[in-house]
PDB file of N, CA and C in Angstrom:
ATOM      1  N   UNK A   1       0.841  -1.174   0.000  1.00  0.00           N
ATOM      2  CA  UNK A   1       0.000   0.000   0.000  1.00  0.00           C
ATOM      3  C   UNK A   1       0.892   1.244   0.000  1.00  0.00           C
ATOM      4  N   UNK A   2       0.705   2.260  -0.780  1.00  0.00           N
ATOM      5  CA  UNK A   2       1.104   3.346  -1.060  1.00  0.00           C
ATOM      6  C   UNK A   2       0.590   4.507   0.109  1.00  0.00           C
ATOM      7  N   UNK A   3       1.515   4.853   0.645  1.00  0.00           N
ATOM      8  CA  UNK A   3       1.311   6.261   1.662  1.00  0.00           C
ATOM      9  C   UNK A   3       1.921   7.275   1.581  1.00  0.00           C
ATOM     10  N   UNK A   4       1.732   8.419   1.205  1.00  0.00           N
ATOM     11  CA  UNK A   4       2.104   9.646   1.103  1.00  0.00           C
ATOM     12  C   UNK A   4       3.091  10.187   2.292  1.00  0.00           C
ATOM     13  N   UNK A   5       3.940  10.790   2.454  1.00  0.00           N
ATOM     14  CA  UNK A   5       4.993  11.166   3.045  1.00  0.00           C
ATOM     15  C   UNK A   5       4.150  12.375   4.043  1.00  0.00           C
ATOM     16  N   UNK A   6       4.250  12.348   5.593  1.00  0.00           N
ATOM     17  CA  UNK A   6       3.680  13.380   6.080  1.00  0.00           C
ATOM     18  C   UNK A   6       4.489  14.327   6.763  1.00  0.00           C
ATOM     19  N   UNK A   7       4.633  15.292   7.442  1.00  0.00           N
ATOM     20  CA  UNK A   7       5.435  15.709   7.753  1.00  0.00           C
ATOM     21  C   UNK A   7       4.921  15.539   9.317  1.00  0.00           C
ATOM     22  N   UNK A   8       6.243  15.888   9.933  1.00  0.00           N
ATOM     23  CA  UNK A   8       6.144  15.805  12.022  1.00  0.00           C
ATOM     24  C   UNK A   8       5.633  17.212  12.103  1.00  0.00           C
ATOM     25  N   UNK A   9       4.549  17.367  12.730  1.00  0.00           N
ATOM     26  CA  UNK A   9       4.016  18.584  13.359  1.00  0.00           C
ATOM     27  C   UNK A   9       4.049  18.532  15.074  1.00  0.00           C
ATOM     28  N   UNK A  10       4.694  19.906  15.135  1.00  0.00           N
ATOM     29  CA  UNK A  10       5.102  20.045  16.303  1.00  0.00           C
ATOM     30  C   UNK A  10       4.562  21.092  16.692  1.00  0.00           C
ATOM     31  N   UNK A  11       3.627  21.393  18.153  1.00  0.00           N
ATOM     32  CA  UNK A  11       3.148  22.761  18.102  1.00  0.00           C
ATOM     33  C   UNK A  11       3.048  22.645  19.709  1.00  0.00           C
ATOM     34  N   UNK A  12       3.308  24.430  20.353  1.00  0.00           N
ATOM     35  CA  UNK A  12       3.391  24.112  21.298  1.00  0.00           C
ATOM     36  C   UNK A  12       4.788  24.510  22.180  1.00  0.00           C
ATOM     37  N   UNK A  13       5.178  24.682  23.585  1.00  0.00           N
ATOM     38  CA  UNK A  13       6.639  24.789  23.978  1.00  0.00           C
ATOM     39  C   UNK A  13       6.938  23.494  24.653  1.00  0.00           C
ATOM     40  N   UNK A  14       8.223  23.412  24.340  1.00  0.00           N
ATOM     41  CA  UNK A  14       9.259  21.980  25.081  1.00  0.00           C
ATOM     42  C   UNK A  14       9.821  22.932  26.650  1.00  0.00           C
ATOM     43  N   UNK A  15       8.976  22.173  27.520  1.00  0.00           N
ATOM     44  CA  UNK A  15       9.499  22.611  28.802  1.00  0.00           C
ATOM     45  C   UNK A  15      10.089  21.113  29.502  1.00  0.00           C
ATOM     46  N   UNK A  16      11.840  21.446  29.813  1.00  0.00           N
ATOM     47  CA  UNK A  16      12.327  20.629  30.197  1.00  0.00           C
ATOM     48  C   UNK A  16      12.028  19.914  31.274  1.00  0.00           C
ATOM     49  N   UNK A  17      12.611  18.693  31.904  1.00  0.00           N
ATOM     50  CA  UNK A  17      12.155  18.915  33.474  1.00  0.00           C
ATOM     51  C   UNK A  17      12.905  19.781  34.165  1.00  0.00           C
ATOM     52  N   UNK A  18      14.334  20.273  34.322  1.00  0.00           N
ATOM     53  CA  UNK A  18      14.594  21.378  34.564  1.00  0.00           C
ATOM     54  C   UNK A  18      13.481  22.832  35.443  1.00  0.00           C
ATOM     55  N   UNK A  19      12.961  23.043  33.931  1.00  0.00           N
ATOM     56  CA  UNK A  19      12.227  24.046  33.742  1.00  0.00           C
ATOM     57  C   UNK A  19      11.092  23.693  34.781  1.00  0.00           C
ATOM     58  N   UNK A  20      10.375  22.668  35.074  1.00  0.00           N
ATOM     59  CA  UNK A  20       9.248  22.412  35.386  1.00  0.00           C
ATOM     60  C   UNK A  20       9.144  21.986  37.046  1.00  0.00           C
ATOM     61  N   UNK A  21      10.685  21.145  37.475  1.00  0.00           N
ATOM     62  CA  UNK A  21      11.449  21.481  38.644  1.00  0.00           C
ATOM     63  C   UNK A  21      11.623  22.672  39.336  1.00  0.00           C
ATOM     64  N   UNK A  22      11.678  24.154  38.403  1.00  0.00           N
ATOM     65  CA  UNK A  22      12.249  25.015  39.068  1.00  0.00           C
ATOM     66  C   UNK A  22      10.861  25.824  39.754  1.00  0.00           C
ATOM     67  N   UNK A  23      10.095  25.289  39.048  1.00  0.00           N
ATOM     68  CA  UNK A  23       8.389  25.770  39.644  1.00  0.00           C
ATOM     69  C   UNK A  23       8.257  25.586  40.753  1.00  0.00           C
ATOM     70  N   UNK A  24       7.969  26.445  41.649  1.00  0.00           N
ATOM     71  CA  UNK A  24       7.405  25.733  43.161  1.00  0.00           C
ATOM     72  C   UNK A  24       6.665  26.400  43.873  1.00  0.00           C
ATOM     73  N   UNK A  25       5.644  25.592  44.617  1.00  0.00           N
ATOM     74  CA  UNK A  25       4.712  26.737  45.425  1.00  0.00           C
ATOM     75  C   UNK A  25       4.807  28.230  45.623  1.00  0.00           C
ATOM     76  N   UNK A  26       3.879  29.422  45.509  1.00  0.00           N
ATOM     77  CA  UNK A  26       3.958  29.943  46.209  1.00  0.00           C
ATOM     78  C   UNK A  26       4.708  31.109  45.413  1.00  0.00           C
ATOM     79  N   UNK A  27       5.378  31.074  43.886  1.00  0.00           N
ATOM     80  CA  UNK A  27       5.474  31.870  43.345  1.00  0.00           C
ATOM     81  C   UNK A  27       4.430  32.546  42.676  1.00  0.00           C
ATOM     82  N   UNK A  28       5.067  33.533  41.788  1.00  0.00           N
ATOM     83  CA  UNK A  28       3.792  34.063  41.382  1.00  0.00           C
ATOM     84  C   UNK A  28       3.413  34.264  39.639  1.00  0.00           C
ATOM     85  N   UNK A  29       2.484  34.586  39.076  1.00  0.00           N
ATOM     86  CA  UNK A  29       2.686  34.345  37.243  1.00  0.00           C
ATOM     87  C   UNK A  29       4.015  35.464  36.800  1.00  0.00           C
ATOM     88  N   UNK A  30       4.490  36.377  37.283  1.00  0.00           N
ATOM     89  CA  UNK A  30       5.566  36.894  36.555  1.00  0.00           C
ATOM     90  C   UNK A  30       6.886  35.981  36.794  1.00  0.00           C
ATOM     91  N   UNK A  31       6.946  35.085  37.612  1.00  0.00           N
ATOM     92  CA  UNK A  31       8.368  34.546  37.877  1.00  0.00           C
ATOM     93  C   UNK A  31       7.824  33.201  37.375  1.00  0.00           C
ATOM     94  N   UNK A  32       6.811  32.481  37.264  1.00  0.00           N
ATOM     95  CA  UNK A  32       6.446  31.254  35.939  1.00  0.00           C
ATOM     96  C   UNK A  32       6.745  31.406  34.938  1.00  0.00           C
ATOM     97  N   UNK A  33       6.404  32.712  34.231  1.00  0.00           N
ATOM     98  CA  UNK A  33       6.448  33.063  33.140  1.00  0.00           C
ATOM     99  C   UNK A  33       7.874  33.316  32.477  1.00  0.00           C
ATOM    100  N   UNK A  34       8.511  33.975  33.501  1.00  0.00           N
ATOM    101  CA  UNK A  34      10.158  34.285  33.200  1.00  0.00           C
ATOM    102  C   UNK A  34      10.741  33.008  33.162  1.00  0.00           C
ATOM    103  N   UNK A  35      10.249  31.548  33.517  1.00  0.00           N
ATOM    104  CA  UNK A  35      10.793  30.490  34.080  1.00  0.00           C
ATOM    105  C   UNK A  35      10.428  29.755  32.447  1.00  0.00           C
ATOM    106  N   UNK A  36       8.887  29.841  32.456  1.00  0.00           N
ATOM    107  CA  UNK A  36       8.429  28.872  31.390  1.00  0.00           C
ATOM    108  C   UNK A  36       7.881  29.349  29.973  1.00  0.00           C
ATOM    109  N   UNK A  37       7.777  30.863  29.940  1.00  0.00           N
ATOM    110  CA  UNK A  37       6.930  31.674  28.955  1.00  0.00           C
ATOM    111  C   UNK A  37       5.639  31.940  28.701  1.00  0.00           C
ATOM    112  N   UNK A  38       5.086  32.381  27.615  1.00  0.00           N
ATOM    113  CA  UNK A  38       4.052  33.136  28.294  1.00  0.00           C
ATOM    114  C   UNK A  38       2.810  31.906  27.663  1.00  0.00           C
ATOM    115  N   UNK A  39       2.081  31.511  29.027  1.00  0.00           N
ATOM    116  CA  UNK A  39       0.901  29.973  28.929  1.00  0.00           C
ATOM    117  C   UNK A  39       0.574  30.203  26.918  1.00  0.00           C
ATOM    118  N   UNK A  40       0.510  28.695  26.949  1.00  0.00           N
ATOM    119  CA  UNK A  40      -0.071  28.918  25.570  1.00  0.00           C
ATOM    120  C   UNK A  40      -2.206  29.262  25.996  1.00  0.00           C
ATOM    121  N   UNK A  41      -2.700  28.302  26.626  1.00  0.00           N
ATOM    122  CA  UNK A  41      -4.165  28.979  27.220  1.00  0.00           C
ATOM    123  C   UNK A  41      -3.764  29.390  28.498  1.00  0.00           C
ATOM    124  N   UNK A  42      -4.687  31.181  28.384  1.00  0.00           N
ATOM    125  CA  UNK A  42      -5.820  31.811  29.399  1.00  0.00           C
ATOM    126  C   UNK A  42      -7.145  31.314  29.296  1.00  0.00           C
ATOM    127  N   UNK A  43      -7.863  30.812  30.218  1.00  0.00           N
ATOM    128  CA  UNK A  43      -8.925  30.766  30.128  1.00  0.00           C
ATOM    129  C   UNK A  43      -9.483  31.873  30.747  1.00  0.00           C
ATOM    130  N   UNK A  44     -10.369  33.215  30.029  1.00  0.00           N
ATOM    131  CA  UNK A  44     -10.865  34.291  30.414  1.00  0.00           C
ATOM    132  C   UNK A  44     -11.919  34.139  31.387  1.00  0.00           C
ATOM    133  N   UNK A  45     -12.509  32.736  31.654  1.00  0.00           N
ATOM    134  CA  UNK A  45     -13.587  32.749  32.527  1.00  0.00           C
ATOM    135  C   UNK A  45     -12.797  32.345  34.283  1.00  0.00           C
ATOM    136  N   UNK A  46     -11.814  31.529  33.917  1.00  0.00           N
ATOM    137  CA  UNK A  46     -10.622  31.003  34.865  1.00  0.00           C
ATOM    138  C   UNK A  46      -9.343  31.559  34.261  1.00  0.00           C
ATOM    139  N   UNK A  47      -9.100  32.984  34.364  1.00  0.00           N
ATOM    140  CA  UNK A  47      -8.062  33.505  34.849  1.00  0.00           C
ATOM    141  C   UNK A  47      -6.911  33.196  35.780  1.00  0.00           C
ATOM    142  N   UNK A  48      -7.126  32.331  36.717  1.00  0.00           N
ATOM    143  CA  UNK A  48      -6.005  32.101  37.574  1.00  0.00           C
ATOM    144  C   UNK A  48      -5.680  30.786  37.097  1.00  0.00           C
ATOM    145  N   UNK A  49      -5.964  30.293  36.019  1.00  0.00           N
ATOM    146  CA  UNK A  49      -5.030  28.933  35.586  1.00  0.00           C
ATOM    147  C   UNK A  49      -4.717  29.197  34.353  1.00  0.00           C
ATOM    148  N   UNK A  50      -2.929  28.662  34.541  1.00  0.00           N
ATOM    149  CA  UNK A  50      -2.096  29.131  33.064  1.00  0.00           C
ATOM    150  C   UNK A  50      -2.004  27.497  32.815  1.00  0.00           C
ATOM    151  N   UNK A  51      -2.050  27.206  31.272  1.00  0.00           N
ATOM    152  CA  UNK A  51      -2.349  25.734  30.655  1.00  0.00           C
ATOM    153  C   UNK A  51      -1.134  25.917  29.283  1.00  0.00           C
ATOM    154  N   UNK A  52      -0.557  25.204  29.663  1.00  0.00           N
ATOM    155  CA  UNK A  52       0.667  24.937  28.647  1.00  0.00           C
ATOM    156  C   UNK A  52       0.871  23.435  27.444  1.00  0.00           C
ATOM    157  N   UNK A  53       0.455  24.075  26.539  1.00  0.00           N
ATOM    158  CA  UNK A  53       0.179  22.458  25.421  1.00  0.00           C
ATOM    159  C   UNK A  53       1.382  22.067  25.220  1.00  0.00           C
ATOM    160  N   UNK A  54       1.962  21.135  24.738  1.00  0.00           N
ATOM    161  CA  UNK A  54       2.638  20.550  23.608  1.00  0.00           C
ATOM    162  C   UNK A  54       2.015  19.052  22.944  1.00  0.00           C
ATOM    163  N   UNK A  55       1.900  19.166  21.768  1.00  0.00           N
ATOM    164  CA  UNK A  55       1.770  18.440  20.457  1.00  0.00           C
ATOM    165  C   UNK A  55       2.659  18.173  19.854  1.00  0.00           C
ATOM    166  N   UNK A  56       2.428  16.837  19.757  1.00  0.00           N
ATOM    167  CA  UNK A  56       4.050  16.349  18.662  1.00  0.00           C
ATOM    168  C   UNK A  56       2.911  14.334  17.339  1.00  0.00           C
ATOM    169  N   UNK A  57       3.001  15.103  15.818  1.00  0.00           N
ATOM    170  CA  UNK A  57       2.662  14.001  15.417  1.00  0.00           C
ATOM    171  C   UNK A  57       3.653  13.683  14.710  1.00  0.00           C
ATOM    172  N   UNK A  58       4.129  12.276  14.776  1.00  0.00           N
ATOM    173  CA  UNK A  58       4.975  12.012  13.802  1.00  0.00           C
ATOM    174  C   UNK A  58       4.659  11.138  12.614  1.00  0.00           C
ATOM    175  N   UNK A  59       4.524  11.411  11.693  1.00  0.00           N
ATOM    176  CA  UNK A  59       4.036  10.764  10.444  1.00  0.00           C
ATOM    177  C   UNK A  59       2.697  10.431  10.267  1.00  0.00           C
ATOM    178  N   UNK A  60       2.355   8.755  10.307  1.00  0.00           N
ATOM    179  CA  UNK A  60       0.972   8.245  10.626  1.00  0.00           C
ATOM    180  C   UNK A  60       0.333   7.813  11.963  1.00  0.00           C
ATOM    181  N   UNK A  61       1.569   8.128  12.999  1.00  0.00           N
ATOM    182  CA  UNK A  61       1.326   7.438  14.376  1.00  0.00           C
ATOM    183  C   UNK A  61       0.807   8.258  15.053  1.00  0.00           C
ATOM    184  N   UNK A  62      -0.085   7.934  15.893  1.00  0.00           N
ATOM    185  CA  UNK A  62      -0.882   8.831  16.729  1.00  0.00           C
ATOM    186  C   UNK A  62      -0.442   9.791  17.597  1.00  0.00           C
ATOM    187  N   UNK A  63      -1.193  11.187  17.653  1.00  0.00           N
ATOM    188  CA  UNK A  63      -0.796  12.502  18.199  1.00  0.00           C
ATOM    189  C   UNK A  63      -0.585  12.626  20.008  1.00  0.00           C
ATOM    190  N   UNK A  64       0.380  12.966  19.973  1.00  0.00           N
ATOM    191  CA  UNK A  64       1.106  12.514  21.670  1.00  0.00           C
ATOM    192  C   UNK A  64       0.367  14.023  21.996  1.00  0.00           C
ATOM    193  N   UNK A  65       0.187  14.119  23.012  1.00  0.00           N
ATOM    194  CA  UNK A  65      -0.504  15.759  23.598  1.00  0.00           C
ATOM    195  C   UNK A  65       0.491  15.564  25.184  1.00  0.00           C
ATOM    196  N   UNK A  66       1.153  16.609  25.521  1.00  0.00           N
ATOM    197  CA  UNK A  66       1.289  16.825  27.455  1.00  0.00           C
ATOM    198  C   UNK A  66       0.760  18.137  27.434  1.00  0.00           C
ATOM    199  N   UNK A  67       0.706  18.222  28.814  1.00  0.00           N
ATOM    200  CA  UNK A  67      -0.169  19.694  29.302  1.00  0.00           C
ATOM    201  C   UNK A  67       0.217  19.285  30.774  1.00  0.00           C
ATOM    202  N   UNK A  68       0.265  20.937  30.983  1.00  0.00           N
ATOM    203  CA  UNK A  68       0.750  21.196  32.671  1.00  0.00           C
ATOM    204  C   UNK A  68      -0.051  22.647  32.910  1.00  0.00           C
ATOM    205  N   UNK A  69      -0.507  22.149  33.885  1.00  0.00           N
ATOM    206  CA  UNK A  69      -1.978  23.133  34.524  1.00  0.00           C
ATOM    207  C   UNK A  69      -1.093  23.659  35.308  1.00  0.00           C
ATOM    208  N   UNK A  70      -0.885  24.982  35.465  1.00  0.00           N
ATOM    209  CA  UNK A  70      -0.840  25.807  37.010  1.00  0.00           C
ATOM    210  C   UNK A  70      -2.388  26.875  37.031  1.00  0.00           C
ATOM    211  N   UNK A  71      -2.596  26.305  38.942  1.00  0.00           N
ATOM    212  CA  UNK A  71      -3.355  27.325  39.265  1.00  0.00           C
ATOM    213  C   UNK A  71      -3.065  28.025  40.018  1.00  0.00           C
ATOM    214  N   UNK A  72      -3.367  28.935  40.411  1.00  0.00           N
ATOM    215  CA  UNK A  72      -3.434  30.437  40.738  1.00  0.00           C
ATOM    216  C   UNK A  72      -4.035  30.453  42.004  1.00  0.00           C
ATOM    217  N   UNK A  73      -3.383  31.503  43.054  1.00  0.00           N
ATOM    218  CA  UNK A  73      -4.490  31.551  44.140  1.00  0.00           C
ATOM    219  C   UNK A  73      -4.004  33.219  44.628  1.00  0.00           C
ATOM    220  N   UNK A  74      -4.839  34.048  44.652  1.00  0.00           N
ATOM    221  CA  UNK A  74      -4.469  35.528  45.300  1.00  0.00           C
ATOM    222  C   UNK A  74      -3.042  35.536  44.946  1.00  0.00           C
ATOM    223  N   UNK A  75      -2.544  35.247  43.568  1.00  0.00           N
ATOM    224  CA  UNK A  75      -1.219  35.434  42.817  1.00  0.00           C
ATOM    225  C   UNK A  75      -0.384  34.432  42.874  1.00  0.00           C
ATOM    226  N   UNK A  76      -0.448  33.548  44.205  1.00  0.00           N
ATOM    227  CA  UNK A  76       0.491  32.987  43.872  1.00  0.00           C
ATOM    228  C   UNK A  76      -0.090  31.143  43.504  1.00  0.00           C
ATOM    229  N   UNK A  77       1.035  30.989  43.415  1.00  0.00           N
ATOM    230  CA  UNK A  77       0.821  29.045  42.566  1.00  0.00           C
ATOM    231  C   UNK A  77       0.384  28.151  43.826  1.00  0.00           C
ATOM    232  N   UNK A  78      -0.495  27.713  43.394  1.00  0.00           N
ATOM    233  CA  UNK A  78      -1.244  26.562  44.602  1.00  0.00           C
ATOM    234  C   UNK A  78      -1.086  25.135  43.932  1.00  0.00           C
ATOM    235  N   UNK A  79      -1.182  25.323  42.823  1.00  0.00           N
ATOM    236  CA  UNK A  79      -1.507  23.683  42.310  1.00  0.00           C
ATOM    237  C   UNK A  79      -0.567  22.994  41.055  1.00  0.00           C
ATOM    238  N   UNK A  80       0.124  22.285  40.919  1.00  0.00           N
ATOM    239  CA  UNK A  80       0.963  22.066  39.388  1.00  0.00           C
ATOM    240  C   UNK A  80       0.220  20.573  39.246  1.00  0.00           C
ATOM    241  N   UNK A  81      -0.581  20.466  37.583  1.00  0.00           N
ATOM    242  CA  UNK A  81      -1.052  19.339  37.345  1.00  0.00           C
ATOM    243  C   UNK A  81      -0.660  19.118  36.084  1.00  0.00           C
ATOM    244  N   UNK A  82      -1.272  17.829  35.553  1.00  0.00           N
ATOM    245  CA  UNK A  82      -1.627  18.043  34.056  1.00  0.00           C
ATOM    246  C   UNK A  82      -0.076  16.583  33.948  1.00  0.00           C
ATOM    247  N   UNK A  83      -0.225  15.941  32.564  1.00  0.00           N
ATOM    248  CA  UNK A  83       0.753  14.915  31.956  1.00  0.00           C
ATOM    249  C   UNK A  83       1.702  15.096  31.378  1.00  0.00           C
ATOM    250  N   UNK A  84       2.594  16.324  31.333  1.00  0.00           N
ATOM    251  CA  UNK A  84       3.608  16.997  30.964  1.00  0.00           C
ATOM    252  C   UNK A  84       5.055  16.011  31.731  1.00  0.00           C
ATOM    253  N   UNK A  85       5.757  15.395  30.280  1.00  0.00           N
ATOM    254  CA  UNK A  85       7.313  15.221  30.348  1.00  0.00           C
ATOM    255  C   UNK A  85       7.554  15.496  29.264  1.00  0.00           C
ATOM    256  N   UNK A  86       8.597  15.612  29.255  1.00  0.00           N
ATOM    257  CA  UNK A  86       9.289  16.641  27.808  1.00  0.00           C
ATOM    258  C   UNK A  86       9.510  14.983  27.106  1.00  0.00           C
ATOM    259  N   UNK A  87       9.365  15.630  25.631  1.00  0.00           N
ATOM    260  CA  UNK A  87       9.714  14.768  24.440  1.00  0.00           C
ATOM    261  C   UNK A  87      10.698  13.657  24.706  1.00  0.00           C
ATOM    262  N   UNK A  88      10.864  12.730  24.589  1.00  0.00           N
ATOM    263  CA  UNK A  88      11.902  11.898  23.999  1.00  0.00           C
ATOM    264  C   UNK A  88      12.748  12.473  22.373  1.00  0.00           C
ATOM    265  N   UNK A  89      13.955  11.774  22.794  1.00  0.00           N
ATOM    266  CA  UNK A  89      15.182  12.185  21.690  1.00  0.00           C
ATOM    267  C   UNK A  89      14.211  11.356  20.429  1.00  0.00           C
ATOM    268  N   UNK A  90      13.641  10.102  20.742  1.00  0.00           N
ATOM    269  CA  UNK A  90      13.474   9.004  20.156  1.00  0.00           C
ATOM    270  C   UNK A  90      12.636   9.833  18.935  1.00  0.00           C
ATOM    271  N   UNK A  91      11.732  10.341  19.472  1.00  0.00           N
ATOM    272  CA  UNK A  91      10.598  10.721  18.404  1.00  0.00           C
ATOM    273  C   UNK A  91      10.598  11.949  16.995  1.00  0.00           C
ATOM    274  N   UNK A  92      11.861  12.270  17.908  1.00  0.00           N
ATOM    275  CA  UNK A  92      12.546  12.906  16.601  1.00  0.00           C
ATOM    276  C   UNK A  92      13.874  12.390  15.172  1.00  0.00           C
ATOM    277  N   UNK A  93      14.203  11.471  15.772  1.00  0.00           N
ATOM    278  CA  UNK A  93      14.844  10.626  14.957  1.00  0.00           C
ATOM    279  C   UNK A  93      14.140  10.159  13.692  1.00  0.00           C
ATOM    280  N   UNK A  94      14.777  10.645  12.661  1.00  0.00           N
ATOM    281  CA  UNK A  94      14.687  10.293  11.393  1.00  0.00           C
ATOM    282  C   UNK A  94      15.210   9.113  10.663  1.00  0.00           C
ATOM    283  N   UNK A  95      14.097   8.361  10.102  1.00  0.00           N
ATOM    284  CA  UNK A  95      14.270   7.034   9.543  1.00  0.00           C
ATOM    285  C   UNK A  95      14.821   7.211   7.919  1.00  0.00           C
ATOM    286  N   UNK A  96      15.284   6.635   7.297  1.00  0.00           N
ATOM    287  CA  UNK A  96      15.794   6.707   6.285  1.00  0.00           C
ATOM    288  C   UNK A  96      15.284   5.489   5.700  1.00  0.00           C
ATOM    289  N   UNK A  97      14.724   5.355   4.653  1.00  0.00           N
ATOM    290  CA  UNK A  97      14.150   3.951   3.553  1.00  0.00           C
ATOM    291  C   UNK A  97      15.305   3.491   2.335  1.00  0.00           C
ATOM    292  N   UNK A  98      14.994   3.069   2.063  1.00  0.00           N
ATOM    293  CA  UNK A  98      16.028   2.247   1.277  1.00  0.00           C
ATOM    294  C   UNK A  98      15.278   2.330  -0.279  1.00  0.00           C
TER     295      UNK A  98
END
């Protein structure tokens, strides 16, 4: 069977664990932000939670999603959730056909 060549779509920020380590209670969204950049969702109705995507598809194989919730409390960070680990090397590795 014949399949068309797709390309890896990647959308979204790569926050290391590093980055996601250096988070900790009790700060506040200007020192997250300097840490991790600026949330990909605001939710305007829930303002005090910053929601950070990453998307990664590679070819025909199914679309990997992480997300890391911070919420908010009178400024500062109360809660870190969500299925966020940074990428594997693996999934970027390029196969070569013969």
């Amino acid at each position: 069977m014949f399949r068309p060549h797709r390309v890896t779509v990647q959308q979204g920020k790569i926050l290391t664990q590093k980055m996601i380590k250096a988070i900790i209670p009790g700060m506040t969204r200007d020192q997250i932000v300097y840490i991790l950049g600026t949330p990909d969702i605001v939710d305007p109705f829930s303002p005090n939670t910053m929601i950070y995507v990453y998307t990664n598809q590679v070819g025909y194989l199914p679309r990997s999603t992480r997300k890391l919730i911070l919420t908010l409390s009178d400024g500062k960070l109360i809660k870190l959730s969500g299925n966020y680990s940074p990428p594997s090397r693996l999934a970027y590795k390029v196969y070569k056909t013969k």
